[in-house]
C-alpha atoms as a PDB file:
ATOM      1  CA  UNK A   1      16.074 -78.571 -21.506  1.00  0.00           C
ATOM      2  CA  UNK A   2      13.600 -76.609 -20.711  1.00  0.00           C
ATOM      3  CA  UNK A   3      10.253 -75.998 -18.985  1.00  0.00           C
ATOM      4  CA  UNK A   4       8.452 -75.176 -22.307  1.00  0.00           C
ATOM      5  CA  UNK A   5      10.178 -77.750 -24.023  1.00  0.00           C
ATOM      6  CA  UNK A   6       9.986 -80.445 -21.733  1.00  0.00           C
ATOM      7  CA  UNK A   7       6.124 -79.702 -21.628  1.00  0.00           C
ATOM      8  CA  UNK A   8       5.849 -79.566 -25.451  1.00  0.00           C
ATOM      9  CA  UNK A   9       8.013 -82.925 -25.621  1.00  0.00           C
ATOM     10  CA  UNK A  10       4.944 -84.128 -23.470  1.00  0.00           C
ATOM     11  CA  UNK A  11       2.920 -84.160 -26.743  1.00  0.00           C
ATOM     12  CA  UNK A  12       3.227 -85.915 -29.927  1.00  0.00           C
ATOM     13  CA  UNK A  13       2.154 -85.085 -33.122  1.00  0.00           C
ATOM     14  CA  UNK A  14      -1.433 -86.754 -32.765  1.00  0.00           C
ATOM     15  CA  UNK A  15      -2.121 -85.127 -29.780  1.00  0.00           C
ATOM     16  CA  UNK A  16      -0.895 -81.635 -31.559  1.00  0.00           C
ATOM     17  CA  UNK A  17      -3.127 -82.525 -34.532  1.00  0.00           C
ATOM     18  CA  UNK A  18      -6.135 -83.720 -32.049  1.00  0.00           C
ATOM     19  CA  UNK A  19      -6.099 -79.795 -30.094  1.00  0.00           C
ATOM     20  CA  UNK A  20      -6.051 -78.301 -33.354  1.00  0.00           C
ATOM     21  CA  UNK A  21      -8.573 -79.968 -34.782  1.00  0.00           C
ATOM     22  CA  UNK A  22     -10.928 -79.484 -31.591  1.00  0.00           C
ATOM     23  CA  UNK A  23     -10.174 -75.867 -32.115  1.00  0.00           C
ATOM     24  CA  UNK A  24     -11.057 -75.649 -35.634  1.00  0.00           C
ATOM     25  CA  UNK A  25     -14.873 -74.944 -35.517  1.00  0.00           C
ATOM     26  CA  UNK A  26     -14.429 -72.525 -32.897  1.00  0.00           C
ATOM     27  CA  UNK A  27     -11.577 -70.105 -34.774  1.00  0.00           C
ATOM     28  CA  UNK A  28     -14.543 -70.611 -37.862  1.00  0.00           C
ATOM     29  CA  UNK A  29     -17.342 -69.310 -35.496  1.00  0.00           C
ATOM     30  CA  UNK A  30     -15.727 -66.555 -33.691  1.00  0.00           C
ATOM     31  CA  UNK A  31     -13.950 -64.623 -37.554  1.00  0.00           C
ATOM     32  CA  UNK A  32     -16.002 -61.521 -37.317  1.00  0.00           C
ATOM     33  CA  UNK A  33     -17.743 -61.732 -34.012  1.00  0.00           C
ATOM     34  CA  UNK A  34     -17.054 -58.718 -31.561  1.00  0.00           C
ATOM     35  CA  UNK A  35     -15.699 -60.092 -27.921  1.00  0.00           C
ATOM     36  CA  UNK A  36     -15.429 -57.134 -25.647  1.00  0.00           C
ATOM     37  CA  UNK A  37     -13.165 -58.370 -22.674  1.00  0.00           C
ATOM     38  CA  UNK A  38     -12.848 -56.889 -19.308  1.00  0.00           C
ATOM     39  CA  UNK A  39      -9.092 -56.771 -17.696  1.00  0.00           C
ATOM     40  CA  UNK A  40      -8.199 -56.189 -14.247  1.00  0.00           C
ATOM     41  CA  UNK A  41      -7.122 -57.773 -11.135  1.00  0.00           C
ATOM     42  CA  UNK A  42      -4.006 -60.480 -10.392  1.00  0.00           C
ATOM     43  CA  UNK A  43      -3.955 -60.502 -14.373  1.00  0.00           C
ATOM     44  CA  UNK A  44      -3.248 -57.131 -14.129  1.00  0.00           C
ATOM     45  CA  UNK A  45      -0.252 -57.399 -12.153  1.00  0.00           C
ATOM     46  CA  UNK A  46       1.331 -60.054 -12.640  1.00  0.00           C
ATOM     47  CA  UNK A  47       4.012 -59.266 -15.436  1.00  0.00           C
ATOM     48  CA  UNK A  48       3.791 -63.329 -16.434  1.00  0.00           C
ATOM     49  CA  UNK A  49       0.076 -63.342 -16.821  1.00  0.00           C
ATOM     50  CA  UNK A  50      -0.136 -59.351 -18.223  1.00  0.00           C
ATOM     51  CA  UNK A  51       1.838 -61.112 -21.218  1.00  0.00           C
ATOM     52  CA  UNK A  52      -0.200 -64.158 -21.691  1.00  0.00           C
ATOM     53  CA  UNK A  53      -3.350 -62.304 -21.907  1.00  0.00           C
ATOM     54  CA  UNK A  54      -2.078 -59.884 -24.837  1.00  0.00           C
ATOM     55  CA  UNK A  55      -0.347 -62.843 -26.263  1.00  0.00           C
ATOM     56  CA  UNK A  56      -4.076 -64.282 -26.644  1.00  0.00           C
ATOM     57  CA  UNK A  57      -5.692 -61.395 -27.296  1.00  0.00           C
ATOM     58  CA  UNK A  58      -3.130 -60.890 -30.282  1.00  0.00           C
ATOM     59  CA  UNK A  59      -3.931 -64.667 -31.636  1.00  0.00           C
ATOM     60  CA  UNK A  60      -7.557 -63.489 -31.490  1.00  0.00           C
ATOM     61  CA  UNK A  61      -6.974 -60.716 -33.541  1.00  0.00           C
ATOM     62  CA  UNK A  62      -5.140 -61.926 -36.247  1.00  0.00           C
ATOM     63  CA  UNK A  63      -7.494 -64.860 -36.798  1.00  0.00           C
ATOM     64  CA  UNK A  64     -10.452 -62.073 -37.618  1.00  0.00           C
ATOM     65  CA  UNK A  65     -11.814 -61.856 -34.454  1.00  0.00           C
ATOM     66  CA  UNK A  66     -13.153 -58.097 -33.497  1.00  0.00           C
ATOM     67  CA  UNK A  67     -11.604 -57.794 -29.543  1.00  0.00           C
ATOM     68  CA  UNK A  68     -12.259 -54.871 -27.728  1.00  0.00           C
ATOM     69  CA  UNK A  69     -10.320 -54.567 -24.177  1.00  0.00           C
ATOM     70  CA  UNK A  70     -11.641 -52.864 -21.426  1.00  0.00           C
ATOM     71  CA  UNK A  71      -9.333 -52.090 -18.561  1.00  0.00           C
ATOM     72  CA  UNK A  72      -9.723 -51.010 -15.195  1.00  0.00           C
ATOM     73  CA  UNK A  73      -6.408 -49.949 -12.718  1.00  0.00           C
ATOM     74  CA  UNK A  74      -7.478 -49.871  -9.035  1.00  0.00           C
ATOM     75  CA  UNK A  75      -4.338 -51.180  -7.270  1.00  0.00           C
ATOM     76  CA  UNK A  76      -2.484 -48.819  -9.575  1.00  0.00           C
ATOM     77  CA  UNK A  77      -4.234 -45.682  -8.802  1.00  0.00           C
ATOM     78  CA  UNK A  78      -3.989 -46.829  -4.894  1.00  0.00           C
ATOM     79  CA  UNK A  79       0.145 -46.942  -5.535  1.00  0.00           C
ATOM     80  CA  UNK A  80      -0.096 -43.228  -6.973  1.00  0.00           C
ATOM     81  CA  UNK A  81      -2.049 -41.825  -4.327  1.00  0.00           C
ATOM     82  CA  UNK A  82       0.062 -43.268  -2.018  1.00  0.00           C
ATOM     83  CA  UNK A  83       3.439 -41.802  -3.819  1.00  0.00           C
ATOM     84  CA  UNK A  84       1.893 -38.318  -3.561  1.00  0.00           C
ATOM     85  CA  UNK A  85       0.750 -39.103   0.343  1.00  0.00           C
ATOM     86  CA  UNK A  86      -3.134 -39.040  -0.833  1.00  0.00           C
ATOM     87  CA  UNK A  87      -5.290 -41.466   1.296  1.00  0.00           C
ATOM     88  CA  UNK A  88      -7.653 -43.532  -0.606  1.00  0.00           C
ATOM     89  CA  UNK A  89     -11.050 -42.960   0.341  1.00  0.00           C
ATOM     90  CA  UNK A  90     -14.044 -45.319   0.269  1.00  0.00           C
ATOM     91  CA  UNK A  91     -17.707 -45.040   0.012  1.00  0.00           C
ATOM     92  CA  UNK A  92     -19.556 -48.387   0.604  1.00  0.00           C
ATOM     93  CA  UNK A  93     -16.654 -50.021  -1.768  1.00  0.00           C
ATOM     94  CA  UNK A  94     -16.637 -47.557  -3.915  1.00  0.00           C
ATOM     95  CA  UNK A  95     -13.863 -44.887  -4.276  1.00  0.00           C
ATOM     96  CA  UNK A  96     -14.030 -41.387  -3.083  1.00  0.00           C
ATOM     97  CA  UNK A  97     -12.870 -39.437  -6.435  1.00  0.00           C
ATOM     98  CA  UNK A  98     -12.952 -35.205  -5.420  1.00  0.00           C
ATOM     99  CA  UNK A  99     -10.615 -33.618  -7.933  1.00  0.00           C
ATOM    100  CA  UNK A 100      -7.571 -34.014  -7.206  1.00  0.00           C
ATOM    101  CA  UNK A 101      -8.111 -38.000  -7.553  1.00  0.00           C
ATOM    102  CA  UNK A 102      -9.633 -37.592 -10.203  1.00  0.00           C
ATOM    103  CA  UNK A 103      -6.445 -36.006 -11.894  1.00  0.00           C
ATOM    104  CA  UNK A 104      -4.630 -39.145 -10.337  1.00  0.00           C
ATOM    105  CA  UNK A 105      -7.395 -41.723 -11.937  1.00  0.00           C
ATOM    106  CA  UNK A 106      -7.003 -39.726 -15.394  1.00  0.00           C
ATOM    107  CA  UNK A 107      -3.036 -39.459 -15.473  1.00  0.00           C
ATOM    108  CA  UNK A 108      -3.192 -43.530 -14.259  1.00  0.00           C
ATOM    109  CA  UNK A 109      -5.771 -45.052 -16.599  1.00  0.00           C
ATOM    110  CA  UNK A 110      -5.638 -42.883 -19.273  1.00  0.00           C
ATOM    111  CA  UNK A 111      -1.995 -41.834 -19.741  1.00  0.00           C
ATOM    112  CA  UNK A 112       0.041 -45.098 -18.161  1.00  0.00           C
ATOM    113  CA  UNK A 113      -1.870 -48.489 -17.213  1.00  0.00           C
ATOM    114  CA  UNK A 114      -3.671 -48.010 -21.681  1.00  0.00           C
ATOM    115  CA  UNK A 115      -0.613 -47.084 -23.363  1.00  0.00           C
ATOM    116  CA  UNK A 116       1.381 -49.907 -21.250  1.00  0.00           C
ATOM    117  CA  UNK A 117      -1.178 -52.138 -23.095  1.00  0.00           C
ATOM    118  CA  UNK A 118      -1.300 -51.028 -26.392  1.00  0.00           C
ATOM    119  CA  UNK A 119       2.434 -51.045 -26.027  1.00  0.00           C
ATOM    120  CA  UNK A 120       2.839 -54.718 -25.122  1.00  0.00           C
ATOM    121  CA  UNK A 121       0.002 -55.337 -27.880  1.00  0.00           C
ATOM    122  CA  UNK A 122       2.294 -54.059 -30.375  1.00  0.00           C
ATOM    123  CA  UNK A 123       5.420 -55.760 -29.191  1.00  0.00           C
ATOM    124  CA  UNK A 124       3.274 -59.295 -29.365  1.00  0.00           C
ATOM    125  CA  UNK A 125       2.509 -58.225 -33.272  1.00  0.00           C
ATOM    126  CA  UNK A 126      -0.652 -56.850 -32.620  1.00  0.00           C
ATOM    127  CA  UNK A 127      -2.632 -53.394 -33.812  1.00  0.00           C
ATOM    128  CA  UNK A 128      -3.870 -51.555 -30.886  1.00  0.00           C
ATOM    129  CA  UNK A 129      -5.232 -48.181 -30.643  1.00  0.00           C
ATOM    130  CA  UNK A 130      -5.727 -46.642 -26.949  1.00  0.00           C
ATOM    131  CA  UNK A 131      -8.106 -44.112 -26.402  1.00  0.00           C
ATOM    132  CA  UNK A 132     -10.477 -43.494 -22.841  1.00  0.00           C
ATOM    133  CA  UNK A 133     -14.189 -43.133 -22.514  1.00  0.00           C
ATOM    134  CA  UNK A 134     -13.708 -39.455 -23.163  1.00  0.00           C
ATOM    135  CA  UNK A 135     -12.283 -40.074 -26.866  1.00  0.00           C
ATOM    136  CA  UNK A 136     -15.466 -39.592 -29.483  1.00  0.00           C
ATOM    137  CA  UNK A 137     -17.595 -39.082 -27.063  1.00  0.00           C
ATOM    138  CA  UNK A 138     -17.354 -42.879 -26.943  1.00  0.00           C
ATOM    139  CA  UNK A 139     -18.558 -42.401 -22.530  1.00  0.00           C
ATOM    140  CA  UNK A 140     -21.199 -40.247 -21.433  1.00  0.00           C
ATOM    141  CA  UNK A 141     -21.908 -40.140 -17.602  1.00  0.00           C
ATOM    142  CA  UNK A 142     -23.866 -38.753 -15.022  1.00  0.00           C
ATOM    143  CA  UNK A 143     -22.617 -38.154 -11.493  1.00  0.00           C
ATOM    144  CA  UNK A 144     -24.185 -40.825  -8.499  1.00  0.00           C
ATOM    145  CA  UNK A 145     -24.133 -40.955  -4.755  1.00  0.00           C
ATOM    146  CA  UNK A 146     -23.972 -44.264  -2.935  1.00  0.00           C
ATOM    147  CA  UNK A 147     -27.449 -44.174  -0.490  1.00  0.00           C
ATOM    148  CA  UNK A 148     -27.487 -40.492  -0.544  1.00  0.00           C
ATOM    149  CA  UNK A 149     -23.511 -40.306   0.093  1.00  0.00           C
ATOM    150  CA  UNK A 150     -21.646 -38.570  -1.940  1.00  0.00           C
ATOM    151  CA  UNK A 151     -18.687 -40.037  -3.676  1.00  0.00           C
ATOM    152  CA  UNK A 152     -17.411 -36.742  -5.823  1.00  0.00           C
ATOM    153  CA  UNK A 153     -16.685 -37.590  -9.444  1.00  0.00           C
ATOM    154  CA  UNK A 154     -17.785 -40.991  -9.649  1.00  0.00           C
ATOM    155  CA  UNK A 155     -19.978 -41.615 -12.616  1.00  0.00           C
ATOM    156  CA  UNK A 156     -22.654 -44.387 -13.905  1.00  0.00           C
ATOM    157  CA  UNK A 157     -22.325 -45.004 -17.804  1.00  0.00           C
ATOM    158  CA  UNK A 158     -25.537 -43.083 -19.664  1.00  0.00           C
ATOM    159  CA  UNK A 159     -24.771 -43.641 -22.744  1.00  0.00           C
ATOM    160  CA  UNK A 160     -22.428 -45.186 -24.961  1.00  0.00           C
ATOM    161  CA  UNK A 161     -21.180 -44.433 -28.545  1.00  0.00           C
ATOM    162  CA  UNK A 162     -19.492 -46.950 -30.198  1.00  0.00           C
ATOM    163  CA  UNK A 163     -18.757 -45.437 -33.554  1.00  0.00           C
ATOM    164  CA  UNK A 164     -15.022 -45.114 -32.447  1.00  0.00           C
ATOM    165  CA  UNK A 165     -14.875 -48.699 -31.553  1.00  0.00           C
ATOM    166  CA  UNK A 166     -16.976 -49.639 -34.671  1.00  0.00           C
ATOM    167  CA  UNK A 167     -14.542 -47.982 -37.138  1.00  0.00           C
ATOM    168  CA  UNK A 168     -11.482 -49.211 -35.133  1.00  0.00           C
ATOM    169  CA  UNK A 169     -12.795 -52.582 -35.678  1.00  0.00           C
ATOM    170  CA  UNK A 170     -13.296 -52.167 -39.132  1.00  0.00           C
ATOM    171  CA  UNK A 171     -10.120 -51.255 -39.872  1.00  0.00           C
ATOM    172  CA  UNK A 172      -8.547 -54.153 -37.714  1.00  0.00           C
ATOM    173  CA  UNK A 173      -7.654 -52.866 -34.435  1.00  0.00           C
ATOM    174  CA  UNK A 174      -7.968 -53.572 -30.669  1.00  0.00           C
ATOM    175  CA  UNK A 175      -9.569 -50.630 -29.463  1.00  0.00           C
ATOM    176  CA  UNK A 176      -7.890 -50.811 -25.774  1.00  0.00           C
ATOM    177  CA  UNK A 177     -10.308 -48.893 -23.069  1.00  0.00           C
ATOM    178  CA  UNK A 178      -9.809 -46.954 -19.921  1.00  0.00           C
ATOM    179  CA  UNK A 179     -12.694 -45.983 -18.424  1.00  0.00           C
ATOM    180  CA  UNK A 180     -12.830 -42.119 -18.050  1.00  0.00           C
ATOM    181  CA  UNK A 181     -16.125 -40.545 -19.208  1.00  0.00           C
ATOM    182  CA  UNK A 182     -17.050 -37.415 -20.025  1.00  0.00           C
ATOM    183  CA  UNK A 183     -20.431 -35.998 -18.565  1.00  0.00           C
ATOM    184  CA  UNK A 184     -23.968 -35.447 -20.635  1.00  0.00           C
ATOM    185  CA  UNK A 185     -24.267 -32.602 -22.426  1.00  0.00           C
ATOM    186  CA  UNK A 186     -23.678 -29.773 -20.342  1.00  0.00           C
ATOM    187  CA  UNK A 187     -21.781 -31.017 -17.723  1.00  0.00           C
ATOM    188  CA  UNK A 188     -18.014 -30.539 -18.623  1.00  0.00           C
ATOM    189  CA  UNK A 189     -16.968 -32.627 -15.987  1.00  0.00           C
ATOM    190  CA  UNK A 190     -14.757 -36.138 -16.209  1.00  0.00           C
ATOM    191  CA  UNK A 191     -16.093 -38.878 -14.256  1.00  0.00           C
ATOM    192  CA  UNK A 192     -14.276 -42.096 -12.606  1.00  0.00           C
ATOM    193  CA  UNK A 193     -16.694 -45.325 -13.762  1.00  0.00           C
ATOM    194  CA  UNK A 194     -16.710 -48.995 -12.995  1.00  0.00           C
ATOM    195  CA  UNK A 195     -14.708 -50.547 -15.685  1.00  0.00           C
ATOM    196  CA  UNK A 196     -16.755 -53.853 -15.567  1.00  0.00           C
ATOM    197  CA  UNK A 197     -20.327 -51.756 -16.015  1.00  0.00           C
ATOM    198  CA  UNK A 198     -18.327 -49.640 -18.641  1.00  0.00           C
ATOM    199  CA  UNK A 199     -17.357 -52.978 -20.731  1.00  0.00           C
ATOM    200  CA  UNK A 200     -21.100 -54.332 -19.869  1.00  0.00           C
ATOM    201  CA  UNK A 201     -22.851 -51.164 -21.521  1.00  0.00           C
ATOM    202  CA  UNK A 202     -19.851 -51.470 -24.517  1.00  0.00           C
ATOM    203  CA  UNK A 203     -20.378 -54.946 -25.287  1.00  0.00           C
ATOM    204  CA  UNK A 204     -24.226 -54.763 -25.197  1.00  0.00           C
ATOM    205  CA  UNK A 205     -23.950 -50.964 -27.374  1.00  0.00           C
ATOM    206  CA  UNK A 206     -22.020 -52.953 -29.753  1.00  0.00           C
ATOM    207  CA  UNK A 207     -24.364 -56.171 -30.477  1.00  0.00           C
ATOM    208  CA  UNK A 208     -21.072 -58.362 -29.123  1.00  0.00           C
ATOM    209  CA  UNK A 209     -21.065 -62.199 -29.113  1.00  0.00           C
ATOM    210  CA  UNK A 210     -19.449 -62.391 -25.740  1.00  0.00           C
ATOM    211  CA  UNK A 211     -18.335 -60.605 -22.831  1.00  0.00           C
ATOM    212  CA  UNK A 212     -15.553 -61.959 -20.589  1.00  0.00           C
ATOM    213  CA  UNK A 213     -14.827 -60.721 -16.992  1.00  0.00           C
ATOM    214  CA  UNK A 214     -11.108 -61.526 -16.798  1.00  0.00           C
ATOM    215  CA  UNK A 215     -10.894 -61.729 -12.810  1.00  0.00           C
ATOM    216  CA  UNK A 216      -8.754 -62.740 -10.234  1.00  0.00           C
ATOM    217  CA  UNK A 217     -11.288 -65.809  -8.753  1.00  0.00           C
ATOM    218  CA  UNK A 218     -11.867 -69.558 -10.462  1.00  0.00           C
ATOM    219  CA  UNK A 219     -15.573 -67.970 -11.125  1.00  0.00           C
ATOM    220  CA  UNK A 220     -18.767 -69.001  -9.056  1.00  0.00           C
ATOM    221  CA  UNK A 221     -18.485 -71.657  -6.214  1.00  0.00           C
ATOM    222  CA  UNK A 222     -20.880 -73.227  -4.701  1.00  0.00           C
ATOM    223  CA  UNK A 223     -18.608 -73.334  -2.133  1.00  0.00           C
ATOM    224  CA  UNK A 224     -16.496 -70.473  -1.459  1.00  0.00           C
ATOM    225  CA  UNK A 225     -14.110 -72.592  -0.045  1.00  0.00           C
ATOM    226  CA  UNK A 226     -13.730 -74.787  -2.137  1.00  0.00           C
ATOM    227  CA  UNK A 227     -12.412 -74.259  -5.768  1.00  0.00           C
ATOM    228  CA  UNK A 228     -13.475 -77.339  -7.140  1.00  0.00           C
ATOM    229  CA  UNK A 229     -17.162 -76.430  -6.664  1.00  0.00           C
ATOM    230  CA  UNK A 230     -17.052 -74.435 -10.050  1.00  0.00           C
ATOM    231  CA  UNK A 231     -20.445 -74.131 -11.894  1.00  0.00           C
ATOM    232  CA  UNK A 232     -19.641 -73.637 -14.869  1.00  0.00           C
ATOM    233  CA  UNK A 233     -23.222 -72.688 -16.312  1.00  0.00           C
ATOM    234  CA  UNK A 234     -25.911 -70.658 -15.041  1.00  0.00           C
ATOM    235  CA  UNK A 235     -29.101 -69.694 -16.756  1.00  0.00           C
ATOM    236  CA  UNK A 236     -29.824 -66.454 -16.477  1.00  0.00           C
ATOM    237  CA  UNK A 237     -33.296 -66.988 -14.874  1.00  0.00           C
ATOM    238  CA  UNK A 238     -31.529 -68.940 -11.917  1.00  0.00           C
ATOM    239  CA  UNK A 239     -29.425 -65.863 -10.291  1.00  0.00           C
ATOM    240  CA  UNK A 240     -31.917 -64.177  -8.505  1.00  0.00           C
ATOM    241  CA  UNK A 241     -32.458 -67.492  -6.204  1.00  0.00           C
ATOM    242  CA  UNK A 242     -28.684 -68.012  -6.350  1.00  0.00           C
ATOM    243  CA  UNK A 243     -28.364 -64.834  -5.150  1.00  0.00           C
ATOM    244  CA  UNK A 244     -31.014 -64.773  -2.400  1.00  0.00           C
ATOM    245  CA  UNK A 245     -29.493 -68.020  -1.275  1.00  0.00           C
ATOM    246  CA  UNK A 246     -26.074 -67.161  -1.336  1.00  0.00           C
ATOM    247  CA  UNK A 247     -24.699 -68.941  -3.434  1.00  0.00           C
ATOM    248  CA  UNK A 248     -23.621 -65.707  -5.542  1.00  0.00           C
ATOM    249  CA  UNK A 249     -22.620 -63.335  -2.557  1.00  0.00           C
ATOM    250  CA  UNK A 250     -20.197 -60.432  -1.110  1.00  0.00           C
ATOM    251  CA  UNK A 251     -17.837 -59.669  -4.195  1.00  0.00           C
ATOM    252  CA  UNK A 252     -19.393 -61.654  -7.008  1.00  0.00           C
ATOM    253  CA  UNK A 253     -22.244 -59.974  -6.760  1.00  0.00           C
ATOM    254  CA  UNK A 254     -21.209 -56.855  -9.021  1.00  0.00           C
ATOM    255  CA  UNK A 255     -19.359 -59.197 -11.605  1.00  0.00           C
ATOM    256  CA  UNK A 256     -22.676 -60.815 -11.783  1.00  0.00           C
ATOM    257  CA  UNK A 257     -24.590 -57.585 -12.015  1.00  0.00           C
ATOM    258  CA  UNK A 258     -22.250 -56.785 -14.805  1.00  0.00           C
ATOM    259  CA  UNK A 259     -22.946 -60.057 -16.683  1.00  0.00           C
ATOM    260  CA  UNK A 260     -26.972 -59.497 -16.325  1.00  0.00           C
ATOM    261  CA  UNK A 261     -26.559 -56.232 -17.659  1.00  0.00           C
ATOM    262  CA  UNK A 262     -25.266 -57.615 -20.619  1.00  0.00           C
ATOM    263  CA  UNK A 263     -27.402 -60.659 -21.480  1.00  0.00           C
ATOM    264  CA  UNK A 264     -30.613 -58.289 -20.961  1.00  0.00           C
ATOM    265  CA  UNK A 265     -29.155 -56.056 -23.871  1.00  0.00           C
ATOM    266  CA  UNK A 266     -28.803 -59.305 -26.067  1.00  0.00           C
ATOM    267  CA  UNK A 267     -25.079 -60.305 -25.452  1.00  0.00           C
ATOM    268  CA  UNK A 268     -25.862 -64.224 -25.506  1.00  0.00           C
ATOM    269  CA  UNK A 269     -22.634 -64.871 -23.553  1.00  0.00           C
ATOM    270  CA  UNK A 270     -21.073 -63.473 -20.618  1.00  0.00           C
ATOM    271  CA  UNK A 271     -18.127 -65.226 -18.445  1.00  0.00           C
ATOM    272  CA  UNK A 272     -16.225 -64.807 -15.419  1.00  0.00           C
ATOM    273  CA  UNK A 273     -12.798 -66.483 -15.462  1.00  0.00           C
ATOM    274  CA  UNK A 274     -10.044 -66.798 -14.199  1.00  0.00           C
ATOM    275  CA  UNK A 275      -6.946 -64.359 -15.107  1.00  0.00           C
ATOM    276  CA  UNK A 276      -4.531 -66.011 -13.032  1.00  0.00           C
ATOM    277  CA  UNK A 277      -4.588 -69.129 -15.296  1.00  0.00           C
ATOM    278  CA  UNK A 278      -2.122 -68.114 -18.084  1.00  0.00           C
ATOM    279  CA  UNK A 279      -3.975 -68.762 -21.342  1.00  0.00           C
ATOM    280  CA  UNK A 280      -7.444 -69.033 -20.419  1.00  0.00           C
ATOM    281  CA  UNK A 281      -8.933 -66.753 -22.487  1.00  0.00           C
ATOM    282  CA  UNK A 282      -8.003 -68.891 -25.377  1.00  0.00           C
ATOM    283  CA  UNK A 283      -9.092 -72.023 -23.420  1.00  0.00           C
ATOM    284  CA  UNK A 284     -12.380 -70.721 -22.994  1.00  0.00           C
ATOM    285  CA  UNK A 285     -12.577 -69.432 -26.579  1.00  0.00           C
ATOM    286  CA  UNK A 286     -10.912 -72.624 -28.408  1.00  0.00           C
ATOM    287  CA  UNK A 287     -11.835 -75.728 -26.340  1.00  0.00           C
ATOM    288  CA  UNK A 288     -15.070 -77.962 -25.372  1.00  0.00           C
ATOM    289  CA  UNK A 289     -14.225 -77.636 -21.679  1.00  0.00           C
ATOM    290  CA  UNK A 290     -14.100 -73.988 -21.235  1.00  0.00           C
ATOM    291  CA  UNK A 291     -12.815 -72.548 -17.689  1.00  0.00           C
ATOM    292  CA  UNK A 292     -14.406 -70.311 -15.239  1.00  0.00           C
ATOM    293  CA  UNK A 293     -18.662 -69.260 -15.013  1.00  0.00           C
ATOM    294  CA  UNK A 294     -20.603 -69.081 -18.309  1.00  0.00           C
ATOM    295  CA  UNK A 295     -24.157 -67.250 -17.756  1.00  0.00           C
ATOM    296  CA  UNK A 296     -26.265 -67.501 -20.633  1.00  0.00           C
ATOM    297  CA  UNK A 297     -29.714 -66.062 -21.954  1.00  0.00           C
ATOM    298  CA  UNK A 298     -31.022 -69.775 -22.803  1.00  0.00           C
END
């Protein structure tokens, strides 16, 4: 026999009946709401996990709920760079892009790591439609520097046009994202951008009910090392002190960032959780005990 059906021997019939039910008045609250999710690390990678994440995101889909995935591909464009015996280059964490990498981050996102997705998407029974920042106009960017560095063609989000997405939605898709973006008017440059800003400034541009960072950590500890120190709710008025205390420090800083970003442009919702747990997207969606950080407005 086995594993699966072993585990699902585990369960009778009440207890089947008893997950459903719990589930029920979530499926009725999310039909219609717009979820933007944000895709990247060990979820990423892992060929197990890559599978239970579109198998979820599917299940959201056909249930009526509007799911818009925003992916990023860091350790990807690291491998290409490497096969063509290009160092990687960083700038205070963030990644040198001059123009040849920035063919290598196009090619990458745009061409390979979105159309992997959409293609897996399909094969689960979904209806995807890949398309990159540059698509409709749907990213506009302007160049930064990092303290007065410069980091090439490395963009912030300026502006975000969500018609695309909106019509996508309509018609029952799952827009799938890579974050290229094309620069403001006048500026006919492409520009490499933060996927988990990018999905930020998406879900906020269109009114969603939640944004989830799917990451590769349990979400915030109170103890880094220890992962049963979860908190699994902060208010949004509490992470500045969290922050100046350090309890929110080093890498989950940004991914916070990212979340405030979005609850200041009226997202009441944002998570962080944890990709490497097959299925938790739907846990957090479906059940009363969630998984990973909620940060809330309230």
């Amino acid at each position: 026999m086995s594993e699966k059906h072993i585990k699902e021997s585990e369960l009778s019939n009440k207890d089947w009946a008893e997950v459903l039910v719990e589930a029920l008045p979530y499926f009725k609250h999310w039909v219609g709401k717009v979820v933007v999710v944000k895709y990247g690390g060990n979820a990423m990678l892992n060929e197990e996990l890559k599978q239970a994440v579109m198998q979820d995101i599917v299940l959201l889909n056909t249930i009526g709920i509007q799911v818009v995935l925003v992916h990023g591909g860091g350790p990807e464009i690291n491998n290409m760079l490497e096969k063509i015996g290009k160092e990687s280059k960083f700038v205070q964490g963030l990644r040198y892009t001059d123009e040849e990498t920035m063919e290598v981050v196009q090619m990458v996102l745009t061409g390979k790591l979105n159309k992997d997705i959409v293609g897996i998407l399909l094969q689960e029974g979904g209806k995807a439609c890949g398309l990159s920042g540059v698509d409709s106009g749907l990213l506009r960017a302007k160049k930064i520097d990092k303290n007065g560095e410069d980091l090439g063609f490395v963009g912030e989000v300026s502006e975000v046009n969500p018609e695309i997405l909106k019509s996508l939605l309509d018609q029952g898709f799952i827009p799938v994202v890579s974050t290229v973006a094309l620069g403001e008017q006048g500026d006919t440059a492409l520009y490499n951008i933060n996927a988990d800003t990018a999905a930020a400034k998406i879900a906020v541009a269109l009114g969603a009910e939640k944004f989830v960072q799917l990451t590769n950590v349990p979400g915030v500890l109170r103890d880094i090392k220890n992962p049963n120190s979860l908190i699994k709710r902060i208010a949004r008025e509490a992470i500045p002190s969290m922050i100046a205390t350090g309890v929110i420090s080093d890498g989950m800083i940004p991914k916070i960032e990212c979340c405030l970003e979005a609850l200041k442009g009226g997202v009441p919702r944002t998570h962080i959780i944890d990709g490497r747990v097959k299925h938790s997207l739907l846990i957090e969606m479906f059940s009363d005990r969630g998984v990973g950080t909620m940060l809330m407005n309230e």
